[in-house]
C-alpha atoms as a PDB file:
ATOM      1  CA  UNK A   1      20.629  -0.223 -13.549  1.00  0.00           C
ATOM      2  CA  UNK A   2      19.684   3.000 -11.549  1.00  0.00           C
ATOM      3  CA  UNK A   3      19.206   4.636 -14.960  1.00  0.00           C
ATOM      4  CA  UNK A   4      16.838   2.174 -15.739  1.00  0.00           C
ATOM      5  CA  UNK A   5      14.723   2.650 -12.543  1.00  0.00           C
ATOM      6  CA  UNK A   6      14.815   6.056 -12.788  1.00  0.00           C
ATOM      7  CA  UNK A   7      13.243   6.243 -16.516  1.00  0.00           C
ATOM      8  CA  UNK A   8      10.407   4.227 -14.940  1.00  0.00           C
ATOM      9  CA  UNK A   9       6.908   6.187 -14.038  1.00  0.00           C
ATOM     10  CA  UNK A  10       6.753   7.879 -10.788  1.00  0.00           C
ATOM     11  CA  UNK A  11       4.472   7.231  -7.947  1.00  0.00           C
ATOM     12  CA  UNK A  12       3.844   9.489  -5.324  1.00  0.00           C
ATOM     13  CA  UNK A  13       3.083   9.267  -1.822  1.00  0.00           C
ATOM     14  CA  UNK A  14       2.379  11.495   0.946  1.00  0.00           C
ATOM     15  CA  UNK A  15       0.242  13.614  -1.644  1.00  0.00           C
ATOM     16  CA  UNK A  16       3.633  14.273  -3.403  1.00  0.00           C
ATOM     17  CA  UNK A  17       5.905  14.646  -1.229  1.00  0.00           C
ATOM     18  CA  UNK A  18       7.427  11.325  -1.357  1.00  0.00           C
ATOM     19  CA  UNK A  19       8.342  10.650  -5.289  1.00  0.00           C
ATOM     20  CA  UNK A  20       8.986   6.857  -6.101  1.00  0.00           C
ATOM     21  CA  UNK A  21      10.292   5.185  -9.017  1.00  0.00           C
ATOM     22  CA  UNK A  22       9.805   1.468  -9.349  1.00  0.00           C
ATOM     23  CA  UNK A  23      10.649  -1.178 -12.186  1.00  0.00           C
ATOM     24  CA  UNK A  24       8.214  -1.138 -14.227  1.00  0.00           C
ATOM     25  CA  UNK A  25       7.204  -4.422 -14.149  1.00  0.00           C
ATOM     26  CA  UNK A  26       6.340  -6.343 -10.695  1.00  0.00           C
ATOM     27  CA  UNK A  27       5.089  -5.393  -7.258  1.00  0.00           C
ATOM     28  CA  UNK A  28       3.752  -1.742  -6.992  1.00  0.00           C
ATOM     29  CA  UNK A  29       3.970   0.377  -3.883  1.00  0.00           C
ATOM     30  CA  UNK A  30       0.772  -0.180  -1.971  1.00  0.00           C
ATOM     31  CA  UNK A  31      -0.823   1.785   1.197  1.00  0.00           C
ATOM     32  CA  UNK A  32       0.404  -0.218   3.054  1.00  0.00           C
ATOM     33  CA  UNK A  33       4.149   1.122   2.993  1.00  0.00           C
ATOM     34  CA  UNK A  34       2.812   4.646   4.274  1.00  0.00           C
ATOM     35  CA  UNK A  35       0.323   2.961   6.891  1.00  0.00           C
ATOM     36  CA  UNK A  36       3.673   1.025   8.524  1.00  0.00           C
ATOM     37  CA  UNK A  37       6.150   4.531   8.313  1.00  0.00           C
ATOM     38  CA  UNK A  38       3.462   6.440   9.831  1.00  0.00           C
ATOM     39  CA  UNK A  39       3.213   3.713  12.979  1.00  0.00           C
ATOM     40  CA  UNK A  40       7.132   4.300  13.680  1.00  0.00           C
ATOM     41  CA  UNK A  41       7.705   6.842  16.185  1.00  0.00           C
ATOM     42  CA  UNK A  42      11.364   6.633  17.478  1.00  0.00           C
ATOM     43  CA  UNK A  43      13.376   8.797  20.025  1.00  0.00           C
ATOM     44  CA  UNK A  44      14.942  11.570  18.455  1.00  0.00           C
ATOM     45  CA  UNK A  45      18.487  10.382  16.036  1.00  0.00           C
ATOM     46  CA  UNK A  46      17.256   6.859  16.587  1.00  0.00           C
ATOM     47  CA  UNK A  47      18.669   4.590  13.729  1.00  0.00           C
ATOM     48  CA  UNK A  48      16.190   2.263  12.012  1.00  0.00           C
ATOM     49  CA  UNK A  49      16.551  -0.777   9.898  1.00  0.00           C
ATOM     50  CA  UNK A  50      13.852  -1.067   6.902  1.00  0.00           C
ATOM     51  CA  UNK A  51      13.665  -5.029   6.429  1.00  0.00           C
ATOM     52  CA  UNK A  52      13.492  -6.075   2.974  1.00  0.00           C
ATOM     53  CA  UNK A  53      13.015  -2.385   2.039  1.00  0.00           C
ATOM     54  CA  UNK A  54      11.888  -2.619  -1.885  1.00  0.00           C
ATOM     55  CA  UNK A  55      12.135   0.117  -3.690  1.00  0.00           C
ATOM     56  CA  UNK A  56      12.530   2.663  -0.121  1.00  0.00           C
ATOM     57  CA  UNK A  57       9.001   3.475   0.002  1.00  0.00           C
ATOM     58  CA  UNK A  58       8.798   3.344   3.464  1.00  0.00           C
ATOM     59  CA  UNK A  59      11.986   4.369   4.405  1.00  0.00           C
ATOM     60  CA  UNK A  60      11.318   7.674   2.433  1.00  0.00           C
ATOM     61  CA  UNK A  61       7.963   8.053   3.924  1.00  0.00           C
ATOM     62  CA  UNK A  62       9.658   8.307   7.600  1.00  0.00           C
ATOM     63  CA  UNK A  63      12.579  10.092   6.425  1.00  0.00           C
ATOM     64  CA  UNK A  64      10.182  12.688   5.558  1.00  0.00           C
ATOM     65  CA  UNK A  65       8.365  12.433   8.435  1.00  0.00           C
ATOM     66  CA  UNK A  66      11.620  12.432  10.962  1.00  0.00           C
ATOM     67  CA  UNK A  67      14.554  13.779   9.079  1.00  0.00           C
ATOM     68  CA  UNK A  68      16.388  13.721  12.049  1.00  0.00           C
ATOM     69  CA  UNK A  69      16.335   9.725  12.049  1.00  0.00           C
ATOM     70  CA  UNK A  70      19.419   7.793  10.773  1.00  0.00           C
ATOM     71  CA  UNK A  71      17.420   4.801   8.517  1.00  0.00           C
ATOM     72  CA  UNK A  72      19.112   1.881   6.610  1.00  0.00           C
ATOM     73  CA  UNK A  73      17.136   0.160   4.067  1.00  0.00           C
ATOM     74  CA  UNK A  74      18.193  -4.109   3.786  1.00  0.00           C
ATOM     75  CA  UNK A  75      17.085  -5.638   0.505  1.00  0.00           C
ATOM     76  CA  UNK A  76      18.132  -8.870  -1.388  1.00  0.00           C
ATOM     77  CA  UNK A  77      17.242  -8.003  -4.539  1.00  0.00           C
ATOM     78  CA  UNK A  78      20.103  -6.032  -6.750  1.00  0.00           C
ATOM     79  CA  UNK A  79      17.332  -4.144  -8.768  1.00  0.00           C
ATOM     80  CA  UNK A  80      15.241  -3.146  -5.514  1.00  0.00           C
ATOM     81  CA  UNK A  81      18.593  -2.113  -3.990  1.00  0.00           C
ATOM     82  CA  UNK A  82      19.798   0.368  -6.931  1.00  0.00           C
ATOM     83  CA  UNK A  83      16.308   1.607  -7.267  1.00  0.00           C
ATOM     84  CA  UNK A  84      16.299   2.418  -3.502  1.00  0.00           C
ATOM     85  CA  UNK A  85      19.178   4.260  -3.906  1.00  0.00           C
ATOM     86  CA  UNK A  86      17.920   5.946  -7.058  1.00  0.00           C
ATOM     87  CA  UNK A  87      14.632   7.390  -4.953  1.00  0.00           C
ATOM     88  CA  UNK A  88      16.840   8.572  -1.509  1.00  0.00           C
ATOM     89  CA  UNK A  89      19.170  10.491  -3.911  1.00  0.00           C
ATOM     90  CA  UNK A  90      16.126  11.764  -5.944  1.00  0.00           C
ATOM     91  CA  UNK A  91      13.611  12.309  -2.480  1.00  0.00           C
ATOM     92  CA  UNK A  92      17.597  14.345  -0.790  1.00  0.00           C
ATOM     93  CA  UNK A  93      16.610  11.445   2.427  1.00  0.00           C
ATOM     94  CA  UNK A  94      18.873  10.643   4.995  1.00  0.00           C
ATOM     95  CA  UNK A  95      18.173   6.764   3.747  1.00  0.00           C
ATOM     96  CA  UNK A  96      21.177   4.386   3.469  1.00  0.00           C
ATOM     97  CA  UNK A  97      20.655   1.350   1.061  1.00  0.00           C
ATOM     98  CA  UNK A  98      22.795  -1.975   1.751  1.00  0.00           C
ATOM     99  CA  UNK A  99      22.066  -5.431  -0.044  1.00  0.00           C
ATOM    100  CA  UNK A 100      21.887  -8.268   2.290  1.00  0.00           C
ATOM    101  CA  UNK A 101      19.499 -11.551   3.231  1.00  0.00           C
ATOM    102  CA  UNK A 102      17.419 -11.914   5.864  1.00  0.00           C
ATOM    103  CA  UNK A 103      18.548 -15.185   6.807  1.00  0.00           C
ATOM    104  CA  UNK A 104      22.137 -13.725   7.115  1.00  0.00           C
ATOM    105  CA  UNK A 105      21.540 -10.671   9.719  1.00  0.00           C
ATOM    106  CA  UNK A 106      24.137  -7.777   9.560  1.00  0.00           C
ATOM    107  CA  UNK A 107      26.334  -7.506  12.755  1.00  0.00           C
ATOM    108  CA  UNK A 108      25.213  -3.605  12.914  1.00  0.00           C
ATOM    109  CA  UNK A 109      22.367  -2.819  15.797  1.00  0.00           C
ATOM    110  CA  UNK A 110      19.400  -0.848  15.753  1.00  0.00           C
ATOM    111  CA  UNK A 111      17.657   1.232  17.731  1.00  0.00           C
ATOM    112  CA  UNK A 112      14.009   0.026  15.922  1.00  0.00           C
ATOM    113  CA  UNK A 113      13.163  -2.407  12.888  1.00  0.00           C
ATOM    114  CA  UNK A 114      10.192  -2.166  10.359  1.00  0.00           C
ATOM    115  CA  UNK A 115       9.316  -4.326   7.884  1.00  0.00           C
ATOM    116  CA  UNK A 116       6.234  -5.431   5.298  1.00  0.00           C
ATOM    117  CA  UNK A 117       7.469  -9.275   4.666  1.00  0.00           C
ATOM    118  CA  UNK A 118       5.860 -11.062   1.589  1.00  0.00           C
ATOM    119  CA  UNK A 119       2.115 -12.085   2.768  1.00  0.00           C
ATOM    120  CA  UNK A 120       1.442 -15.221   1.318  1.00  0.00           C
ATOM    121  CA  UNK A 121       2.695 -18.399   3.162  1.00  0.00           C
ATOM    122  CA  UNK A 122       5.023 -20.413   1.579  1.00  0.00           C
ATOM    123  CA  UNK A 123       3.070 -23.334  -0.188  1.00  0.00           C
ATOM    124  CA  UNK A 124      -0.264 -21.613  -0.141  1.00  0.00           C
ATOM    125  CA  UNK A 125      -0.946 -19.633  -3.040  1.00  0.00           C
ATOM    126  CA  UNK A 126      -0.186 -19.482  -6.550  1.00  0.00           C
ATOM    127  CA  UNK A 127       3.314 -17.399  -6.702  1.00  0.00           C
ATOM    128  CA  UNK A 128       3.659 -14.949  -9.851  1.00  0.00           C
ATOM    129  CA  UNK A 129       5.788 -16.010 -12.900  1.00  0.00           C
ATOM    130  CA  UNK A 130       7.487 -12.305 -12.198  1.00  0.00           C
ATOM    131  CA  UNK A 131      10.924 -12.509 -10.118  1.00  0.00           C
ATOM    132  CA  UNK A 132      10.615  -9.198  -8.597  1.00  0.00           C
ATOM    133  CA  UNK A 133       6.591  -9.936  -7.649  1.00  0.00           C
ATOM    134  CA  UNK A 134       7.289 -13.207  -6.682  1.00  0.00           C
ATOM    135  CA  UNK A 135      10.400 -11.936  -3.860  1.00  0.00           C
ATOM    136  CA  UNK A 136       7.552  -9.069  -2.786  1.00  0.00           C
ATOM    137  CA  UNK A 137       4.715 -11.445  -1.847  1.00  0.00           C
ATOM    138  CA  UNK A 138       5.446 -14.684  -1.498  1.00  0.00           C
ATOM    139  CA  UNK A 139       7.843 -16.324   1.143  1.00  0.00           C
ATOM    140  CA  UNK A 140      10.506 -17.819  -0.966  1.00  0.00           C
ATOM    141  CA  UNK A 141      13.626 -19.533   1.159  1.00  0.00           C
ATOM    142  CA  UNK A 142      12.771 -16.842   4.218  1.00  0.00           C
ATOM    143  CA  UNK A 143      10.074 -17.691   5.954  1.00  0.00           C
ATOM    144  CA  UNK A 144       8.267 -15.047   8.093  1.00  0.00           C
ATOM    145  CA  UNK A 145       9.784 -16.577  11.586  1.00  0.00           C
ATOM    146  CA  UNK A 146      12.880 -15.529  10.068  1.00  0.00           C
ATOM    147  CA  UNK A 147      11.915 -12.289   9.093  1.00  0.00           C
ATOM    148  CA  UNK A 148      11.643 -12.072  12.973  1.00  0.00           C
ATOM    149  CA  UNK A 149      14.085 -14.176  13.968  1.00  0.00           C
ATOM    150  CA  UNK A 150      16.633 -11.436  12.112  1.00  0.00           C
ATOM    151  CA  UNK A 151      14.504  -8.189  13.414  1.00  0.00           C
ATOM    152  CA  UNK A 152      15.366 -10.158  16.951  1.00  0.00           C
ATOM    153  CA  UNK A 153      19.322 -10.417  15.912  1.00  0.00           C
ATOM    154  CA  UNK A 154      19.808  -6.728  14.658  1.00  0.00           C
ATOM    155  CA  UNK A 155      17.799  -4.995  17.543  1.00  0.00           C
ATOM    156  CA  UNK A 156      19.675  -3.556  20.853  1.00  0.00           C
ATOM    157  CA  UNK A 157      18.229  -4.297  24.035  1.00  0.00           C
ATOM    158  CA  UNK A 158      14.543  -2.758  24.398  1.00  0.00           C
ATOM    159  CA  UNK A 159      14.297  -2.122  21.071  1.00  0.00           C
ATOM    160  CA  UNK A 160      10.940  -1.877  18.926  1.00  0.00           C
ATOM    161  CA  UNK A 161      10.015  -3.992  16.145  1.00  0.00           C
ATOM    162  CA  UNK A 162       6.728  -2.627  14.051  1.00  0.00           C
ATOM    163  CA  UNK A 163       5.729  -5.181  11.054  1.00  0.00           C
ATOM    164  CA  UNK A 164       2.211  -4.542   9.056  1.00  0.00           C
ATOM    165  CA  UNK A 165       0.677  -7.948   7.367  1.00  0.00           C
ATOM    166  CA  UNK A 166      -2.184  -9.704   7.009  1.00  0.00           C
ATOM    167  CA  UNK A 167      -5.292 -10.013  10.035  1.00  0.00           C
ATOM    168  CA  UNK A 168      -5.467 -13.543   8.656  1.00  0.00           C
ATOM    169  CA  UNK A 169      -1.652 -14.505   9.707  1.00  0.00           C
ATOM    170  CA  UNK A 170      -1.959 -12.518  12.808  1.00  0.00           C
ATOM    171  CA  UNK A 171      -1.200 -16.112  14.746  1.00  0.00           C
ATOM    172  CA  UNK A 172       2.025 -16.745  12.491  1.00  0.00           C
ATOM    173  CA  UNK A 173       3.380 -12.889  13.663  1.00  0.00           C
ATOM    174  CA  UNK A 174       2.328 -13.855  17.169  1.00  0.00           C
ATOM    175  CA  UNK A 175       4.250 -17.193  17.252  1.00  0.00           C
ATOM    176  CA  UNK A 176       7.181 -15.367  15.924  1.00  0.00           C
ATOM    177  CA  UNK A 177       7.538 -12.690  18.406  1.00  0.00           C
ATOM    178  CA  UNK A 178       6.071 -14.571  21.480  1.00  0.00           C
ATOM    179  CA  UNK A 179       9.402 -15.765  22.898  1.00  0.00           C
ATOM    180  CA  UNK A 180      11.663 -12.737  22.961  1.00  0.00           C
ATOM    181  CA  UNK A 181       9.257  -9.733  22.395  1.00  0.00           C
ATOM    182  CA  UNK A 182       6.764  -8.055  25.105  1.00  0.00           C
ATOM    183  CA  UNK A 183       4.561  -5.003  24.932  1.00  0.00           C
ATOM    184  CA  UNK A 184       2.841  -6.410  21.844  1.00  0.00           C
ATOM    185  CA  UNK A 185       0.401  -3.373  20.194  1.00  0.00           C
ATOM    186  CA  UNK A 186      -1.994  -5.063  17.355  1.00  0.00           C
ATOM    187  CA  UNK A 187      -3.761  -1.964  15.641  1.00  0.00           C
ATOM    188  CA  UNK A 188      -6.455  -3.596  13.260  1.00  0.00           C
ATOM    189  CA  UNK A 189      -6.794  -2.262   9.831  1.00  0.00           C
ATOM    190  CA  UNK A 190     -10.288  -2.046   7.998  1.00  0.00           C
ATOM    191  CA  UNK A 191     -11.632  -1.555   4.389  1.00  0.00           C
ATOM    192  CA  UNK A 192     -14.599   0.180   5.947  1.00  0.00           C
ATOM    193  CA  UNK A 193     -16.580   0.448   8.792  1.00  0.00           C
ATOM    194  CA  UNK A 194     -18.081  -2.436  10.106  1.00  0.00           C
ATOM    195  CA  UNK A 195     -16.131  -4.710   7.636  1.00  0.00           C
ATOM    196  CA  UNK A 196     -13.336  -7.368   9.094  1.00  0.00           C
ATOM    197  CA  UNK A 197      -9.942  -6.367   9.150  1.00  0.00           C
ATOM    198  CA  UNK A 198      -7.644  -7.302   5.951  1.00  0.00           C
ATOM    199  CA  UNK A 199      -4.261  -5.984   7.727  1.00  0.00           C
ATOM    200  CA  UNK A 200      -2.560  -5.600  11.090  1.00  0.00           C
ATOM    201  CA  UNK A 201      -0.172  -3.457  12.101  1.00  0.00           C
ATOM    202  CA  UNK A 202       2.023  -4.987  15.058  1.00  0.00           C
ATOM    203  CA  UNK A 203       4.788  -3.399  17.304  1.00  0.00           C
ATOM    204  CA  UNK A 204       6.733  -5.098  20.194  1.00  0.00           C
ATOM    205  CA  UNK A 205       9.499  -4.355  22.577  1.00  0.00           C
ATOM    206  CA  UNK A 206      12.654  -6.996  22.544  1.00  0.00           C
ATOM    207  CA  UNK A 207      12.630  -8.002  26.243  1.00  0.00           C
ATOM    208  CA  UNK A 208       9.832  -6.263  27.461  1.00  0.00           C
ATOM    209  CA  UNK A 209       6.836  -7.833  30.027  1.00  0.00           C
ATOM    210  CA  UNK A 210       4.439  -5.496  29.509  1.00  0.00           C
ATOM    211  CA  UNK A 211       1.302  -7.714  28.803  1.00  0.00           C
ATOM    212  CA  UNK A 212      -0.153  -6.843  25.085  1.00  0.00           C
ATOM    213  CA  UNK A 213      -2.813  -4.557  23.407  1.00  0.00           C
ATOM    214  CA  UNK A 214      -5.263  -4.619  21.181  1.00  0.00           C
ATOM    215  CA  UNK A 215      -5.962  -1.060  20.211  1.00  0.00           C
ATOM    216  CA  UNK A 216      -8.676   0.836  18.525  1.00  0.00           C
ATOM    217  CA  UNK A 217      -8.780  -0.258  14.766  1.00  0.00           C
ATOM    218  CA  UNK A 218      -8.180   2.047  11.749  1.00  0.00           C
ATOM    219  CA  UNK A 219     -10.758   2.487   8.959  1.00  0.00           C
ATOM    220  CA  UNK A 220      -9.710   3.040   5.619  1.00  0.00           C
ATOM    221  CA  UNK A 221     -12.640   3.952   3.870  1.00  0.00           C
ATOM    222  CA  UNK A 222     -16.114   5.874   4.498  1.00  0.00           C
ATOM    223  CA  UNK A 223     -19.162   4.188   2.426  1.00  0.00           C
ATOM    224  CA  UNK A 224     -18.808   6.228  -0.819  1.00  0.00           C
ATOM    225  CA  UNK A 225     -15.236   4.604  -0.658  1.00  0.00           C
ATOM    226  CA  UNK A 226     -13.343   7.726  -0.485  1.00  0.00           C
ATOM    227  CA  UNK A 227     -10.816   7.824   2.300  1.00  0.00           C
ATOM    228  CA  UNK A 228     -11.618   8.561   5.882  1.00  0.00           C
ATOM    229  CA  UNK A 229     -10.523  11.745   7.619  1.00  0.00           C
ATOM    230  CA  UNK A 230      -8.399   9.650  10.175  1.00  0.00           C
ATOM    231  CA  UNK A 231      -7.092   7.246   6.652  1.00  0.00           C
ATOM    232  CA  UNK A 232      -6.775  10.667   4.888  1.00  0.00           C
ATOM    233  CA  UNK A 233      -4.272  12.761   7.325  1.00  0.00           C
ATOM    234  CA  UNK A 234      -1.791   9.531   7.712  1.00  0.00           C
ATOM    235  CA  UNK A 235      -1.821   9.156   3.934  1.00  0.00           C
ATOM    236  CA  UNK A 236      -2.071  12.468   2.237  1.00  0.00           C
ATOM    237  CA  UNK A 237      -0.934  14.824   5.152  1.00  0.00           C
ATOM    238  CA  UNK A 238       1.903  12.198   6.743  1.00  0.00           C
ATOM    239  CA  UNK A 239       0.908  12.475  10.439  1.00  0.00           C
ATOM    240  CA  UNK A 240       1.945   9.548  12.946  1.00  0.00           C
ATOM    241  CA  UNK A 241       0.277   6.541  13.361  1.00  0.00           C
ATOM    242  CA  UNK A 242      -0.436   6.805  17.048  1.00  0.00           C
ATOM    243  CA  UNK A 243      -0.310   3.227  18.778  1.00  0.00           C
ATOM    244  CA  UNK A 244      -0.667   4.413  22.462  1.00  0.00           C
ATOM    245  CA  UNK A 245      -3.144   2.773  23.420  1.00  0.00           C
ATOM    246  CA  UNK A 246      -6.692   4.833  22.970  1.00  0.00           C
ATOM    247  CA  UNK A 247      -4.799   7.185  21.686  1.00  0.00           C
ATOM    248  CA  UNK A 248      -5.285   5.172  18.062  1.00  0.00           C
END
């Protein structure tokens, strides 16, 4: 199978620096995976789960990023799992793949989780005839309070859960962390200026009772639709997110 993924066209990220193969049929790496590794800023050897990790896009991205970072990369699928594997080898990052199901959380803890569940609420939307698509977008048997619930399972005390999604199921992530999470950052993402957002990036604290924030958004794109300078050091450069408060 890894032979397979690996004859598959490349995709880069990080202006290069990140090479990616993917099958070559289903979900494609989107900006999103770079905009969520960039807004993960652990403690120095911290070791980070990548929920439902795909192909290790953004497990790769941070591992560039913070070599000194121990990350594990969780996936269901056998096919996302060997091609994960495939790109760490390929990339030389300190990324450890494991199979494994949300709604069966490993007994290992972490320091910090990420994740980019499927979007598209269960029931919703029209779900695409392609397996691998289907697992990437849609909520099959998981729904996204589990995807939480397990992030809440694998974390040690304090740690920090940071999820991107969609503005428009901002009150579905909020539900989900309200009860066991504190210290809630919501960083806005926008097309362009002046233009609602289409994602959020979220990060909480397990335990905390620091009251939440609603930072500064992020805009993607300048008018003549080329990236911003802020968009355009995060994804061709690979500086940090910041989600300090002003400091956005």
């Amino acid at each position: 199978m890894e032979s397979a993924v690996l004859a598959t066209p490349i995709d880069r990220l990080l202006d290069g620096r990140v090479k990616v193969a993917q099958p070559a049929d289903g979900y494609r790496v989107a900006v999103d995976a770079v905009l969520l590794a960039a807004a993960v800023e652990p403690a120095a050897g911290a070791h980070v789960l990548d929920l439902g990790c795909g192909v290790g896009s953004v497990g790769l991205c941070l591992a560039w990023r913070r070599p000194d970072l121990a990350i594990t990369g969780l996936d269901r699928e056998p096919v996302f799992v060997a091609a994960a594997r495939a790109n760490a080898e390929a990339n030389g990052a300190r990324l450890q793949v494991v199979q494994g199901d949300v709604l069966h959380p490993p007994s290992e803890r972490f320091d910090e989780v990420m994740m980019n569940p499927p979007y598209l609420k269960a029931g919703t939307a029209t779900v695409s005839a392609h397996p691998l698509k289907a697992a990437a977008t849609a909520e099959g048997a998981a729904k996204l309070a589990d995807w939480i619930a397990c992030a809440r399972a694998v974390l040690k005390p304090g740690g920090i859960l940071t999820l991107i999604h969609r503005a428009d199921r901002l009150d579905d992530v909020l539900g989900g962390v309200a009860r066991s999470f504190g210290g809630i950052a919501i960083l806005p993402i926008h097309p362009k200026q002046g233009r609602a957002a289409k994602r959020i990036i979220l990060k909480a604290q397990l335990g905390s009772g620091e009251p939440m924030a609603l930072l500064p958004g992020l805009v993607l794109h300048a008018a003549d639709g080329a990236f911003t300078a802020a968009a355009d050091s995060i994804l061709r450069d690979g500086q940090a997110l910041s989600m300090r408060g002003g400091d956005a």
